[in-house]
ModelCIF file with pLDDT and N, C-alpha, C, O atoms, coordinates in Angstrom:
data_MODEL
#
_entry.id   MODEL 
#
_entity.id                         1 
_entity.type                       polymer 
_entity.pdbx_number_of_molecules   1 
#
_entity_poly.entity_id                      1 
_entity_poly.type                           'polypeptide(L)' 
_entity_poly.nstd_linkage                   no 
_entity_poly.nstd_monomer                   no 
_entity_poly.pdbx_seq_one_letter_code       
;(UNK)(UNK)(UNK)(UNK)(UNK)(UNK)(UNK)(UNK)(UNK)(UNK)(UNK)(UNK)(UNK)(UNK)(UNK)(UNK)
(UNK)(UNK)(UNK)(UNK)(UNK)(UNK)(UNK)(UNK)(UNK)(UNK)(UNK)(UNK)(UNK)(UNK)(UNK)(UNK)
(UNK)(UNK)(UNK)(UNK)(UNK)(UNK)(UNK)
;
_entity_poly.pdbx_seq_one_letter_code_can   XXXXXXXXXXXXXXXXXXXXXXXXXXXXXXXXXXXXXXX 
_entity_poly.pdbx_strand_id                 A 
#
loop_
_entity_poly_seq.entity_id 
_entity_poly_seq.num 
_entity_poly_seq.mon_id 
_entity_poly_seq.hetero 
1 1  UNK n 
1 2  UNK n 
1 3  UNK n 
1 4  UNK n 
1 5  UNK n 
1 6  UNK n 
1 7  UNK n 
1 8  UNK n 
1 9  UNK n 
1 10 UNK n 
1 11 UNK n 
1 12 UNK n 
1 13 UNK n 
1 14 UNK n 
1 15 UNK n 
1 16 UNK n 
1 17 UNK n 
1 18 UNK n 
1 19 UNK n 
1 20 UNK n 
1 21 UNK n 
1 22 UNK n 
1 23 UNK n 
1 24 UNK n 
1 25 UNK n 
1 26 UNK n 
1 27 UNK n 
1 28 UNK n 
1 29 UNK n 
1 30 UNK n 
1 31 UNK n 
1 32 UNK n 
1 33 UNK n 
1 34 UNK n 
1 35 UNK n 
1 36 UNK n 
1 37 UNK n 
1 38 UNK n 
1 39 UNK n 
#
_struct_asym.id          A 
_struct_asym.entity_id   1 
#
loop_
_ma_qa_metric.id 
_ma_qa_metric.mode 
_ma_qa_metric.name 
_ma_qa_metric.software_group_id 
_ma_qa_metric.type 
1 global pLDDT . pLDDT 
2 local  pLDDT . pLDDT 
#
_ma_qa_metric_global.metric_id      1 
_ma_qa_metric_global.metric_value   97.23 
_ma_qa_metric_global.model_id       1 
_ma_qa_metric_global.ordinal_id     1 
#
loop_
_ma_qa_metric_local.label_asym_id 
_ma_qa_metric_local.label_comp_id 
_ma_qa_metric_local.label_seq_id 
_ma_qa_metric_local.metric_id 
_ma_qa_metric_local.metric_value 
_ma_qa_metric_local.model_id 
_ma_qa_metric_local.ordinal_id 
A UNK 1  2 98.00 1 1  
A UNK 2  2 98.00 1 2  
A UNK 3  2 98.00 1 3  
A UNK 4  2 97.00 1 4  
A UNK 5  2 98.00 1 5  
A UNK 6  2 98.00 1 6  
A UNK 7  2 97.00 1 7  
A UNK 8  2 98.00 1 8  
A UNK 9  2 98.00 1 9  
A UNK 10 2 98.00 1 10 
A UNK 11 2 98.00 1 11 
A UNK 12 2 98.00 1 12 
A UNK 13 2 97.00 1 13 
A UNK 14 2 95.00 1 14 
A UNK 15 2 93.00 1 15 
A UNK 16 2 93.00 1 16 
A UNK 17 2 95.00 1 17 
A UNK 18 2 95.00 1 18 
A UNK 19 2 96.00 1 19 
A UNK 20 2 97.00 1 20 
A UNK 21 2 98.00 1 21 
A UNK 22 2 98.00 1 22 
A UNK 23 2 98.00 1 23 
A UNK 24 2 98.00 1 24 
A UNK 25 2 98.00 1 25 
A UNK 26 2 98.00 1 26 
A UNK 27 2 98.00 1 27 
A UNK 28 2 98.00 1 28 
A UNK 29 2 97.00 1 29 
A UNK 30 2 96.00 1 30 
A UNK 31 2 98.00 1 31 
A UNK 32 2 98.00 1 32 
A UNK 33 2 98.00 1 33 
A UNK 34 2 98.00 1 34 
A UNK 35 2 98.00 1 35 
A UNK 36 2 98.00 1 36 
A UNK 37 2 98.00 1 37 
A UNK 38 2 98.00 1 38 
A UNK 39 2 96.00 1 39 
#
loop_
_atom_site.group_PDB 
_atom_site.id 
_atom_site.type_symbol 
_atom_site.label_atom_id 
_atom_site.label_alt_id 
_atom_site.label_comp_id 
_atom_site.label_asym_id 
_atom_site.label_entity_id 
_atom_site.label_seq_id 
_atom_site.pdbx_PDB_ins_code 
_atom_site.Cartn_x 
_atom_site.Cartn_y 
_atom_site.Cartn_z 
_atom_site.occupancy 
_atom_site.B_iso_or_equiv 
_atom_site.pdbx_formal_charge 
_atom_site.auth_seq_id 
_atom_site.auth_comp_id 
_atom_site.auth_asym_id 
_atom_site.auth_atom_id 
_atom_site.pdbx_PDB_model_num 
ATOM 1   N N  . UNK A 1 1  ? 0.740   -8.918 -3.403 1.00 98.00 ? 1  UNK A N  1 
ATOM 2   C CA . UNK A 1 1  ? 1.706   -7.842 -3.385 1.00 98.00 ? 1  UNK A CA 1 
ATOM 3   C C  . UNK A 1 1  ? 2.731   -8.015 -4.489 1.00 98.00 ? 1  UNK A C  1 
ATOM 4   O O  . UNK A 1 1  ? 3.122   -9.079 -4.969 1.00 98.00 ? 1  UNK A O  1 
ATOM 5   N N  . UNK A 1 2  ? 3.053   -6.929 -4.769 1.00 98.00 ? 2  UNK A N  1 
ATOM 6   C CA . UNK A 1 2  ? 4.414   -6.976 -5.884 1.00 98.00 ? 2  UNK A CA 1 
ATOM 7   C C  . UNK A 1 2  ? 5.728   -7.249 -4.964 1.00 98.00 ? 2  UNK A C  1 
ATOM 8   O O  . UNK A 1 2  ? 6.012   -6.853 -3.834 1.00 98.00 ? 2  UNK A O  1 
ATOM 9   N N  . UNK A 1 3  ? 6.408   -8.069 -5.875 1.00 98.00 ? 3  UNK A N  1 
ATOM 10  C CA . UNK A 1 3  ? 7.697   -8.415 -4.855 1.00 98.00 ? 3  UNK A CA 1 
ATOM 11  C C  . UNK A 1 3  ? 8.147   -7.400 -4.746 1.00 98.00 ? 3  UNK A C  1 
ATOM 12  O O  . UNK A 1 3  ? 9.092   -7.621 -3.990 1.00 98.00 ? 3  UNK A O  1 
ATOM 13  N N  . UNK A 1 4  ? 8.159   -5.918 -5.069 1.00 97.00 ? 4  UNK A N  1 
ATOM 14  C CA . UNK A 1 4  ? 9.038   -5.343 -4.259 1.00 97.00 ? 4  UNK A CA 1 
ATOM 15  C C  . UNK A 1 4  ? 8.477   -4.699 -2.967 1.00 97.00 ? 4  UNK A C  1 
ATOM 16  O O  . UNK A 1 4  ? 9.120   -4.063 -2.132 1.00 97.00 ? 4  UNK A O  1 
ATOM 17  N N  . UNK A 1 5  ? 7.164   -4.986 -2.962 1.00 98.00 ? 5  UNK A N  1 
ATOM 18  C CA . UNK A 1 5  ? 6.924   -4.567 -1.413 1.00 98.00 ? 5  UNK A CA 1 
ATOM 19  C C  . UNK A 1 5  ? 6.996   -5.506 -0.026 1.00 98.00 ? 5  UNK A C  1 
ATOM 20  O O  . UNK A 1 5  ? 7.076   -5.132 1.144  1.00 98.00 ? 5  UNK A O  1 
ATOM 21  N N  . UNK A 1 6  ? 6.940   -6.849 -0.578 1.00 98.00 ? 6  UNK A N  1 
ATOM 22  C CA . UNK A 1 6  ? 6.429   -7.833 0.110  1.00 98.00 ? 6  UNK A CA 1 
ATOM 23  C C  . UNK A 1 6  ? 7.071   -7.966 1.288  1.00 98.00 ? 6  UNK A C  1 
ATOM 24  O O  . UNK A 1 6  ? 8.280   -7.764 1.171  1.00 98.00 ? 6  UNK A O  1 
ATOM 25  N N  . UNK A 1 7  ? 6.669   -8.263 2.516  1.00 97.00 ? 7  UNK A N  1 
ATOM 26  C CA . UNK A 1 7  ? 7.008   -7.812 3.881  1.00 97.00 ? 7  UNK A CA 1 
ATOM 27  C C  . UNK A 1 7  ? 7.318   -6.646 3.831  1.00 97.00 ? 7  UNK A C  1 
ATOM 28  O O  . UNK A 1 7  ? 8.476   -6.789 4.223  1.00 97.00 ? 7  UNK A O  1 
ATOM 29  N N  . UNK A 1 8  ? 7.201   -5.372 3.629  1.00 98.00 ? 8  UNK A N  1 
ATOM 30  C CA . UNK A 1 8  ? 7.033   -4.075 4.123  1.00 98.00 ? 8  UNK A CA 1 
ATOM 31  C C  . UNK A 1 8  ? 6.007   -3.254 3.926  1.00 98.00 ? 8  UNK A C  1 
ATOM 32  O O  . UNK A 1 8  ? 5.944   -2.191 4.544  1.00 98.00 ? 8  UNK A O  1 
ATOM 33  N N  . UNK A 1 9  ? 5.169   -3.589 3.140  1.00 98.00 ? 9  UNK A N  1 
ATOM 34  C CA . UNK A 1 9  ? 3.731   -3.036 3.252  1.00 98.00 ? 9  UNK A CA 1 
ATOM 35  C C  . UNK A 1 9  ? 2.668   -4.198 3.219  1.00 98.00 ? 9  UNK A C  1 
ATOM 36  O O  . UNK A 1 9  ? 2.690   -5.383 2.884  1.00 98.00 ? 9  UNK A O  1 
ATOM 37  N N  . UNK A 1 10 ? 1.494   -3.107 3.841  1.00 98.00 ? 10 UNK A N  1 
ATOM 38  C CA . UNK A 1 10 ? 0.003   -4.193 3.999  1.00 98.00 ? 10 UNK A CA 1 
ATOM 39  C C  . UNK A 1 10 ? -1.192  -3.559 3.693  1.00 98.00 ? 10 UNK A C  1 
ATOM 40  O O  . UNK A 1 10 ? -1.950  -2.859 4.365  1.00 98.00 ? 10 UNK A O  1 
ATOM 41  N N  . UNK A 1 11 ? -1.215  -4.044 2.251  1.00 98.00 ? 11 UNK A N  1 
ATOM 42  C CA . UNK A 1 11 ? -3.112  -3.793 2.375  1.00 98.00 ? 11 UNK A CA 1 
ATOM 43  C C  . UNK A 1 11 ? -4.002  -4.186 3.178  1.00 98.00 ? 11 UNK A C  1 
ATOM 44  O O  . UNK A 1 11 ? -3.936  -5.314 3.667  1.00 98.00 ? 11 UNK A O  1 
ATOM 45  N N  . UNK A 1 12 ? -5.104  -3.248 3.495  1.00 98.00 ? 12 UNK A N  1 
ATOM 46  C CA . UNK A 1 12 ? -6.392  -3.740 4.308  1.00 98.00 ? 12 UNK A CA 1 
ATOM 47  C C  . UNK A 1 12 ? -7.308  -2.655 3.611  1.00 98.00 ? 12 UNK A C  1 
ATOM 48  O O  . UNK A 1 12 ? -7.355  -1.795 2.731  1.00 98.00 ? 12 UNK A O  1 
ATOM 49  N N  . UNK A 1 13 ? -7.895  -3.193 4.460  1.00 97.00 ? 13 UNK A N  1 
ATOM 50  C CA . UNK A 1 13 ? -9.855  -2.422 3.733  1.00 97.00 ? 13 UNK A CA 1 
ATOM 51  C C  . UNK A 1 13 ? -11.245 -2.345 5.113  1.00 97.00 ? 13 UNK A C  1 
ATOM 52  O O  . UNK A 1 13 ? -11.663 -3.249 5.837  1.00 97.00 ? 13 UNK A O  1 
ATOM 53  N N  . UNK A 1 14 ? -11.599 -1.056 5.042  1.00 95.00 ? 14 UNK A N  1 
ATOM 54  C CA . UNK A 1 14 ? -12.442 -1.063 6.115  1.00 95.00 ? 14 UNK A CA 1 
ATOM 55  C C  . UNK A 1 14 ? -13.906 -1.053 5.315  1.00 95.00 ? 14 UNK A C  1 
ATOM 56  O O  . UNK A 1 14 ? -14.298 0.101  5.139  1.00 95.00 ? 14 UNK A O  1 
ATOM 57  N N  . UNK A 1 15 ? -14.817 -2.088 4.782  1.00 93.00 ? 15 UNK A N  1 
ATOM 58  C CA . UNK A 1 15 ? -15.871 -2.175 4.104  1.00 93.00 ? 15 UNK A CA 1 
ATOM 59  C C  . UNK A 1 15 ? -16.784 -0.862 4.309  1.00 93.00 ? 15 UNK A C  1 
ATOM 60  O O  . UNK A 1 15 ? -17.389 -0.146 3.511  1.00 93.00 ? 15 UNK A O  1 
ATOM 61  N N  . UNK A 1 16 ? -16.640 -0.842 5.652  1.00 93.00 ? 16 UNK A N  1 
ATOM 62  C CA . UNK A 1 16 ? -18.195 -0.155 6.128  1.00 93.00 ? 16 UNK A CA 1 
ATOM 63  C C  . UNK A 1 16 ? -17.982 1.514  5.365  1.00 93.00 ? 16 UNK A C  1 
ATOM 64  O O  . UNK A 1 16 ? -18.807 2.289  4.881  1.00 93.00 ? 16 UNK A O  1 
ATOM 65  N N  . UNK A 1 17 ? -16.787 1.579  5.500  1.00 95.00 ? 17 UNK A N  1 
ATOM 66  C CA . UNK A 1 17 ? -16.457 2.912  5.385  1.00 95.00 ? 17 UNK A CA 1 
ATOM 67  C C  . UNK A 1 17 ? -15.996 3.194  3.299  1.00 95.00 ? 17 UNK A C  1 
ATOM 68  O O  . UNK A 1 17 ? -15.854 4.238  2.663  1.00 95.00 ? 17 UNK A O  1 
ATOM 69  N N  . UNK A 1 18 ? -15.921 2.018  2.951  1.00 95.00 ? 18 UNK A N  1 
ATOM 70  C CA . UNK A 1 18 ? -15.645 2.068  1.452  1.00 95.00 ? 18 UNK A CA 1 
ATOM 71  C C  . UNK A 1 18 ? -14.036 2.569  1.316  1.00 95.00 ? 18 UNK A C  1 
ATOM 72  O O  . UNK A 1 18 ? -13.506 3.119  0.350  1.00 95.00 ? 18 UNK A O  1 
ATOM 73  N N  . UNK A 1 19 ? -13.597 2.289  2.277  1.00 96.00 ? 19 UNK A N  1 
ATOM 74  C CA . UNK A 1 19 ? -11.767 2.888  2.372  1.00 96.00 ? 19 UNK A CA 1 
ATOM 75  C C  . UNK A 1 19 ? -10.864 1.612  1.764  1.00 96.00 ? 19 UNK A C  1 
ATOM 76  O O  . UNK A 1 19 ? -11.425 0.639  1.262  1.00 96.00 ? 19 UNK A O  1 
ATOM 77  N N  . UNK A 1 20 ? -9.857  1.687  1.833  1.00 97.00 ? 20 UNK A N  1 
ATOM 78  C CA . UNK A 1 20 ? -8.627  0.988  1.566  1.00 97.00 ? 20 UNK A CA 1 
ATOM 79  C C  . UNK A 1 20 ? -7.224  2.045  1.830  1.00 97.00 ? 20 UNK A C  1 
ATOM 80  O O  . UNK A 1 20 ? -6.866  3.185  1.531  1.00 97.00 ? 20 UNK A O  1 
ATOM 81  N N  . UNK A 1 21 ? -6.644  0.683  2.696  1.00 98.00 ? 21 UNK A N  1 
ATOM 82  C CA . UNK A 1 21 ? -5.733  1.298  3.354  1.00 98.00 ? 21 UNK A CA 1 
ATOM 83  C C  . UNK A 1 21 ? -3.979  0.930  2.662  1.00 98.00 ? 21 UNK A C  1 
ATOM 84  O O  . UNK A 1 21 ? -3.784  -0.267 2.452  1.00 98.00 ? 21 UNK A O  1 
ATOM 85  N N  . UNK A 1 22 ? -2.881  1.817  2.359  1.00 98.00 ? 22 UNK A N  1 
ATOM 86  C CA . UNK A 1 22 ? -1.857  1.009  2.526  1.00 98.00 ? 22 UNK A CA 1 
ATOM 87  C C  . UNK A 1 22 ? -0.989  1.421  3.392  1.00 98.00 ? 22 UNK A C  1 
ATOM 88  O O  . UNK A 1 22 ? -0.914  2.631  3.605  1.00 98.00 ? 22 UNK A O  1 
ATOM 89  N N  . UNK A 1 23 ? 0.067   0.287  4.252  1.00 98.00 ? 23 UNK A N  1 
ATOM 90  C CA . UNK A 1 23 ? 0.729   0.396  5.476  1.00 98.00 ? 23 UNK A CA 1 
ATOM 91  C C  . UNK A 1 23 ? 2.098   0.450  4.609  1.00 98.00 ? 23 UNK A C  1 
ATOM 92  O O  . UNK A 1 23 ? 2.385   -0.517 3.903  1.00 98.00 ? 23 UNK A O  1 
ATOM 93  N N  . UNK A 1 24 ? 2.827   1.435  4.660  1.00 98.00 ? 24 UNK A N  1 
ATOM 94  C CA . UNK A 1 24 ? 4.487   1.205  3.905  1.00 98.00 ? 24 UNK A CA 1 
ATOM 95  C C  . UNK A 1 24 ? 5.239   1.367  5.383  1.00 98.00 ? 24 UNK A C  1 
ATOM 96  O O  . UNK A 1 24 ? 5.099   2.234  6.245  1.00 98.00 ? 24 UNK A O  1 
ATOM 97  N N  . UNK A 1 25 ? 6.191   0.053  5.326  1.00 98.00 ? 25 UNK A N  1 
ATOM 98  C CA . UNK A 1 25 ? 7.114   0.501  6.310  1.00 98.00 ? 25 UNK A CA 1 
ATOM 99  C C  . UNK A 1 25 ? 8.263   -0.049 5.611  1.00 98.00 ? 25 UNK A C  1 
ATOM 100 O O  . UNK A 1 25 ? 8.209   -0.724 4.583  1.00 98.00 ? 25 UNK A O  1 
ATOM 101 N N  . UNK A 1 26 ? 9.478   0.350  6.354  1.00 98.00 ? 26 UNK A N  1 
ATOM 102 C CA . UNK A 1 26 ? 10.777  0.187  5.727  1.00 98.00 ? 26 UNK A CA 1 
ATOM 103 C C  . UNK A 1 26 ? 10.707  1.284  4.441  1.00 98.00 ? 26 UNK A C  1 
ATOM 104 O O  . UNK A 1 26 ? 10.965  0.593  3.456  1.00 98.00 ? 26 UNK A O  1 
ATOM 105 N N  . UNK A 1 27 ? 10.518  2.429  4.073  1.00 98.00 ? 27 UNK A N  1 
ATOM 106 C CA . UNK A 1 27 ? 10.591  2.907  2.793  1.00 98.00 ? 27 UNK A CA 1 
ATOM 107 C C  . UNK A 1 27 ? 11.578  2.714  2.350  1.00 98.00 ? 27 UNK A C  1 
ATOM 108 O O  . UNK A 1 27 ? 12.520  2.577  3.130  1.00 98.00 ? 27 UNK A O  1 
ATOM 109 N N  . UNK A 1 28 ? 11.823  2.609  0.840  1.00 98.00 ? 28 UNK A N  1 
ATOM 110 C CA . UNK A 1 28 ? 12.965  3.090  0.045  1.00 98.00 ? 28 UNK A CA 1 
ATOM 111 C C  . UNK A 1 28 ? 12.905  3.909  -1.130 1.00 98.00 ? 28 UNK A C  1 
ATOM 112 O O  . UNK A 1 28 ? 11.873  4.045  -1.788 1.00 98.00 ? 28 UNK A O  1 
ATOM 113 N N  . UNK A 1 29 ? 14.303  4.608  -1.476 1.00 97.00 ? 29 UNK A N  1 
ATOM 114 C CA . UNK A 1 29 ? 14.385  5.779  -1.871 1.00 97.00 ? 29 UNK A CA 1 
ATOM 115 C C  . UNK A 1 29 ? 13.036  5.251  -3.307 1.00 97.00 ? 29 UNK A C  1 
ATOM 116 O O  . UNK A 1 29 ? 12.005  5.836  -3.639 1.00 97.00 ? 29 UNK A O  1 
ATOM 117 N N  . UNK A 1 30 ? 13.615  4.033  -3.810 1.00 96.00 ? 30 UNK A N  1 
ATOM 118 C CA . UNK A 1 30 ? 12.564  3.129  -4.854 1.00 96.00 ? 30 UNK A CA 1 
ATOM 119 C C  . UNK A 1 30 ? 11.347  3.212  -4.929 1.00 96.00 ? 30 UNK A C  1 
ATOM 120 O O  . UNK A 1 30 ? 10.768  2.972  -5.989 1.00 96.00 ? 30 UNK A O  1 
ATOM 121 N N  . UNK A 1 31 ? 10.697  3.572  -3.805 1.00 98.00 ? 31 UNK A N  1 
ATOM 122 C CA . UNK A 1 31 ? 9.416   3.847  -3.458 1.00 98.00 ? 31 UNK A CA 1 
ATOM 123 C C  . UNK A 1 31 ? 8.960   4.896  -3.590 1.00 98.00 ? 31 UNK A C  1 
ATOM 124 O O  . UNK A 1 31 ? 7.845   5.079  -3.101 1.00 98.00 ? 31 UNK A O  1 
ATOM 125 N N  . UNK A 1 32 ? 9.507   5.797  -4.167 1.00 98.00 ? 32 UNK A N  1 
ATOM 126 C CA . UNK A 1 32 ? 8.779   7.465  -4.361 1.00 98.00 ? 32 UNK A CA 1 
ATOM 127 C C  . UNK A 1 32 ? 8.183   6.924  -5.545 1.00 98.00 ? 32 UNK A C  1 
ATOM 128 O O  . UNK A 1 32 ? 8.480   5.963  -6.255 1.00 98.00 ? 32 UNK A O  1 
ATOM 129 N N  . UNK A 1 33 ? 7.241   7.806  -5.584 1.00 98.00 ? 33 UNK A N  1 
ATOM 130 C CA . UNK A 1 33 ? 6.391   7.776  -6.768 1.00 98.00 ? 33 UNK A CA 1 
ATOM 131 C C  . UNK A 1 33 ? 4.571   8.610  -6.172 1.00 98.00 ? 33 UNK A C  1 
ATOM 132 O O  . UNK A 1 33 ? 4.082   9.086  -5.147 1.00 98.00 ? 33 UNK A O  1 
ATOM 133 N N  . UNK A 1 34 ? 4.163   8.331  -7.634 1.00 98.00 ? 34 UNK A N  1 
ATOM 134 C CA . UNK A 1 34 ? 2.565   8.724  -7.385 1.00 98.00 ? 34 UNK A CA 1 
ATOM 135 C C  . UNK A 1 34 ? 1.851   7.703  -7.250 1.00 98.00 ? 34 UNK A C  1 
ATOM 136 O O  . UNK A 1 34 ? 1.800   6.965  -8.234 1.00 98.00 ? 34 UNK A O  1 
ATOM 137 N N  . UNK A 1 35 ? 0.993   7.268  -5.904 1.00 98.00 ? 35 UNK A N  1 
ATOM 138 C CA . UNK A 1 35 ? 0.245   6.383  -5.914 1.00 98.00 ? 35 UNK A CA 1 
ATOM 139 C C  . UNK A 1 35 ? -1.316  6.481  -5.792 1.00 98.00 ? 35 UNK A C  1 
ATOM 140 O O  . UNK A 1 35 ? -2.064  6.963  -4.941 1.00 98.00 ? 35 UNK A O  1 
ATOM 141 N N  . UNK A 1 36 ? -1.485  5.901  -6.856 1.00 98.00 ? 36 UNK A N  1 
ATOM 142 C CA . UNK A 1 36 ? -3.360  5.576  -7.113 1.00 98.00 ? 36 UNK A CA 1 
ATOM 143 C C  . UNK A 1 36 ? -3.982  4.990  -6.296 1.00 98.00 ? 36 UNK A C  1 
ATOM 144 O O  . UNK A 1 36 ? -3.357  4.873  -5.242 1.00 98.00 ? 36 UNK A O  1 
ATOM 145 N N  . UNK A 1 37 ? -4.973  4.546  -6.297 1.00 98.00 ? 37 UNK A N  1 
ATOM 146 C CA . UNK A 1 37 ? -6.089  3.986  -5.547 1.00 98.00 ? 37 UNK A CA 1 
ATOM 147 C C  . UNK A 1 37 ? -6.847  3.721  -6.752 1.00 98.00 ? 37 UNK A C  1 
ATOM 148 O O  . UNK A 1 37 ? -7.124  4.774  -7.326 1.00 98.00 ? 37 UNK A O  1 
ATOM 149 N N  . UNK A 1 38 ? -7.327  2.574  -7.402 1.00 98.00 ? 38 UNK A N  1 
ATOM 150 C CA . UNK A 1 38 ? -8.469  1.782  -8.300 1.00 98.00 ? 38 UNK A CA 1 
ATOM 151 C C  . UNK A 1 38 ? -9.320  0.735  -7.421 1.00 98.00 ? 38 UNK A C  1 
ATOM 152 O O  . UNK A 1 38 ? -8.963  0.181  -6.382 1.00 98.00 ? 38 UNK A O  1 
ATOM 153 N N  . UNK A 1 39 ? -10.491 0.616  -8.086 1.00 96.00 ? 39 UNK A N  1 
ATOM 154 C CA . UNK A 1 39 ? -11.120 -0.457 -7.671 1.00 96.00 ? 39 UNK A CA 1 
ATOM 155 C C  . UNK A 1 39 ? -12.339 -0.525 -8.449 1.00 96.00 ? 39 UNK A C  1 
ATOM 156 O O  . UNK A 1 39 ? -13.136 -1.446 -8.268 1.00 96.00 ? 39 UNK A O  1 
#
């Protein structure tokens, strides 16, 4: 994780399904933006 998320969000990944997940909690205003998905 990038330190600025660290303890407030969590990657996971469900294989079967080819997904990836991210969990944001605590938002901040810092956190707007456009977010991608790569792999």
């Amino acid at each position: 994780y990038a330190d600025s998320v660290k303890g407030r969000f969590t990657i996971s990944r469900d294989n079967a399904k080819n997904t990836v997940y991210l969990q944001m909690n605590s938002l901040k205003p810092e956190d707007t933006a456009v977010y991608f998905c790569n792999a």
